[in-house]
Protein backbone atom coordinates (compact mmCIF):
# COMPACT_ATOMS: atom_id res chain seq x y z
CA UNK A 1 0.00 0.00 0.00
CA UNK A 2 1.25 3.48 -0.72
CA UNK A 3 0.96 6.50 1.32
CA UNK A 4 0.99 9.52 -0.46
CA UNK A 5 1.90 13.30 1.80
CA UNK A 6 1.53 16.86 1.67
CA UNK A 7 3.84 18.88 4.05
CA UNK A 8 2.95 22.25 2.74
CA UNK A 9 2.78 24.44 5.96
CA UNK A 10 -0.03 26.76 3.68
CA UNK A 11 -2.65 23.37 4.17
CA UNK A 12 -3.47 25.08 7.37
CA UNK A 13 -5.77 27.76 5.58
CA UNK A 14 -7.38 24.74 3.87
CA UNK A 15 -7.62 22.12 6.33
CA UNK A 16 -11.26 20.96 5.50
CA UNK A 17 -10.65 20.75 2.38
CA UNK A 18 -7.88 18.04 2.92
CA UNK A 19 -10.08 16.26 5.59
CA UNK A 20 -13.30 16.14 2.52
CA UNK A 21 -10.01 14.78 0.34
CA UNK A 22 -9.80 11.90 2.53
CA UNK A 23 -6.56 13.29 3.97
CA UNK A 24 -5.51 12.50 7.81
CA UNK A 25 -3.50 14.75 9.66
CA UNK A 26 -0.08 13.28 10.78
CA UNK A 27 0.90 15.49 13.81
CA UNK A 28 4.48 13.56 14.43
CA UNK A 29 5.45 14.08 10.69
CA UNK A 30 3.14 17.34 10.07
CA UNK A 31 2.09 15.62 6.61
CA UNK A 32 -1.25 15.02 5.44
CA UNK A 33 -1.15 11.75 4.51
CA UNK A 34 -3.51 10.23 1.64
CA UNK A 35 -4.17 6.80 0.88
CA UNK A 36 -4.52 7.04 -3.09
CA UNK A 37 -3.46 9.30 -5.71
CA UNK A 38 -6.14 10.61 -6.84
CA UNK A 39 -6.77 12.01 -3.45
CA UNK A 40 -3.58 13.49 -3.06
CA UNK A 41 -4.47 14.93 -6.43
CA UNK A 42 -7.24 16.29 -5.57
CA UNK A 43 -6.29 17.72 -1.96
CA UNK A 44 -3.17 19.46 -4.02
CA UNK A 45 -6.02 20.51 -6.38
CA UNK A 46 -7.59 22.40 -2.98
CA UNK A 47 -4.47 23.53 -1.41
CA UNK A 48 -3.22 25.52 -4.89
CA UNK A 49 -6.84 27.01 -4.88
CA UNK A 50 -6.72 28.10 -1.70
CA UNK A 51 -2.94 29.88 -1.81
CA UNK A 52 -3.23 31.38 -4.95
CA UNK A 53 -4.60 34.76 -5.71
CA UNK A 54 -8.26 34.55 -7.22
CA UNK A 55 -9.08 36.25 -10.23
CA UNK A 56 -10.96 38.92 -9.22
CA UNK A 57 -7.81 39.93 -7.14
CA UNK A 58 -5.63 39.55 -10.73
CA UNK A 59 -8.32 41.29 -12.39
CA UNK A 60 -7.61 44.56 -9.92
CA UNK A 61 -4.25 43.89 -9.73
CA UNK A 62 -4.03 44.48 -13.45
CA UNK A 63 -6.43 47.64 -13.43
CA UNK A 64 -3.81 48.97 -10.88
CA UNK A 65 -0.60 48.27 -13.61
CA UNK A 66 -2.86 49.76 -16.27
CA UNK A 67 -4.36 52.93 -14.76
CA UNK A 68 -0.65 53.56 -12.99
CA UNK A 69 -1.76 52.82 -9.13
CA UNK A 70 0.85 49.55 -9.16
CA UNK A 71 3.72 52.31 -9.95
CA UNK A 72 3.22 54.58 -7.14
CA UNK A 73 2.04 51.82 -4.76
CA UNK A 74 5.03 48.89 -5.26
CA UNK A 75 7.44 50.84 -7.53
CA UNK A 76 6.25 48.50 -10.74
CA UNK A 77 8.59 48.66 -13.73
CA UNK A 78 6.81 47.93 -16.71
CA UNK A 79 10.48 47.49 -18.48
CA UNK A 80 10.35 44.24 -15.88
CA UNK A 81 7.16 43.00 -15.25
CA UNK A 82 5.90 39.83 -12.69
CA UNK A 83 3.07 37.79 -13.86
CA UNK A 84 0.31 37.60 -11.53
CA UNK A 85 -0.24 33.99 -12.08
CA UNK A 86 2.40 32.92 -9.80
CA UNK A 87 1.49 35.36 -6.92
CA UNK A 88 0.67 33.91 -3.53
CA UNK A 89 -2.86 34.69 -2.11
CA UNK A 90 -1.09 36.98 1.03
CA UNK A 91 1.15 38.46 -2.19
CA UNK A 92 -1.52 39.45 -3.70
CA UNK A 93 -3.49 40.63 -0.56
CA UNK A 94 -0.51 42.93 0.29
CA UNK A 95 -0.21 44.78 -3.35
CA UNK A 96 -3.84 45.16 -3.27
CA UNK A 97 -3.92 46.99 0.18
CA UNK A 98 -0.81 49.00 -0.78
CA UNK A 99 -2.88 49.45 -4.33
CA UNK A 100 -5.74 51.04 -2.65
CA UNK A 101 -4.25 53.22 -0.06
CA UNK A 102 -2.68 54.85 -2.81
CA UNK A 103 -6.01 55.14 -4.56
CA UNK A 104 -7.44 56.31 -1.44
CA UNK A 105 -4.72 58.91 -1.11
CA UNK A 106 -4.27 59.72 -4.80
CA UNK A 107 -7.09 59.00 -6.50
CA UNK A 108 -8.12 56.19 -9.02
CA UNK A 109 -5.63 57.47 -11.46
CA UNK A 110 -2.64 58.67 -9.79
CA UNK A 111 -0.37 59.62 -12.66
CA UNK A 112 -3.02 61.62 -14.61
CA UNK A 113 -3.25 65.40 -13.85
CA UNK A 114 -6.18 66.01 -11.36
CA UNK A 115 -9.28 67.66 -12.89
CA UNK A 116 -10.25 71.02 -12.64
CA UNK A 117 -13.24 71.76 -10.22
CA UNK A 118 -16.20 73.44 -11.77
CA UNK A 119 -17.67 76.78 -10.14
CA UNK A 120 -20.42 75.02 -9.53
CA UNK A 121 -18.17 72.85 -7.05
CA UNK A 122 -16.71 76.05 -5.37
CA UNK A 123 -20.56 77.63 -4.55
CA UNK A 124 -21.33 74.51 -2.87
CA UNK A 125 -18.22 74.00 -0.75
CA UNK A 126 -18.49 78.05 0.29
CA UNK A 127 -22.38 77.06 1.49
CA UNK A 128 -21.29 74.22 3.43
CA UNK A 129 -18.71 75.77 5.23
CA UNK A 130 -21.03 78.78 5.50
CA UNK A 131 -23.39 76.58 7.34
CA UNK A 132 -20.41 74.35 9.40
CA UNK A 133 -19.86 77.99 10.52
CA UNK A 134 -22.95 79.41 11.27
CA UNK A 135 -23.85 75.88 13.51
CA UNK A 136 -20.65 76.23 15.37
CA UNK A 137 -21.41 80.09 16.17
CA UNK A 138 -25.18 78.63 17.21
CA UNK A 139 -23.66 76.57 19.53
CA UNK A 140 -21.17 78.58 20.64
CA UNK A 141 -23.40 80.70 21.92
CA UNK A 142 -26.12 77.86 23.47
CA UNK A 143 -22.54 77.09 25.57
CA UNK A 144 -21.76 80.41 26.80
CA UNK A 145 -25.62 81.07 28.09
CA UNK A 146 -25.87 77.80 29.91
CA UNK A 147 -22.42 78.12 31.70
């Protein structure tokens, strides 16, 4: 009888997947061990699915390299590019939170000049703040008549 293993330490984010595999944890080796090969198969099957990156992550990934995010976010070099097949699920994870603090601080399109901002735009910021202001004084007041 063979006795086929797995001693990838990344099995621990898919555990139940190896048990529904027919894989048994071996805690003195730290192998899941498989009785057949087609189980082993299948339980690597589970374990690449679960470590790689999923494609809606590649899919954003790639809008980040194309709209210029991925250059101010993880210094990407188009003249030597990585192909986001091979990335790691916590890769991936990483670059995308890098990816979208950089959005968040720079906008959706970082390397494109920033639009101008209509009139329109500057009348409604002045009557916000013109009301921010006019509560505050409000209150202001309400504070100094009840002390």
């Amino acid at each position: 009888m063979h006795v086929y293993t797995i001693d990838d330490p990344d099995t621990k984010f898919c555990a139940e997947a190896m048990r529904s595999c027919g894989g048994g944890w071996n805690g003195v080796r730290n192998v899941w061990m498989f009785g057949s090969l087609s189980d082993a198969a299948d339980a690597a099957i589970e374990l690449y699915r679960a470590t790689r990156a999923t494609i809606a992550m590649h899919e954003e990934l790639q809008s980040m390299i194309d709209d210029g995010t991925a250059v101010a976010a993880w210094s990407y070099d188009e003249t030597a590019p990585f192909d986001l097949e091979t990335l790691s699920f916590s890769e991936a994870k990483s670059l995308l939170s890098a990816g979208r603090q950089v959005r968040r601080l720079l906008g959706v399109h970082p390397l494109e000049d920033r639009p101008s901002i209509d009139s329109q735009d500057d009348e409604l910021v002045e009557q916000r703040l013109h009301e921010f202001e006019s509560r505050a004084r409000r209150n202001r007041n309400r504070r100094s008549r009840v002390a």
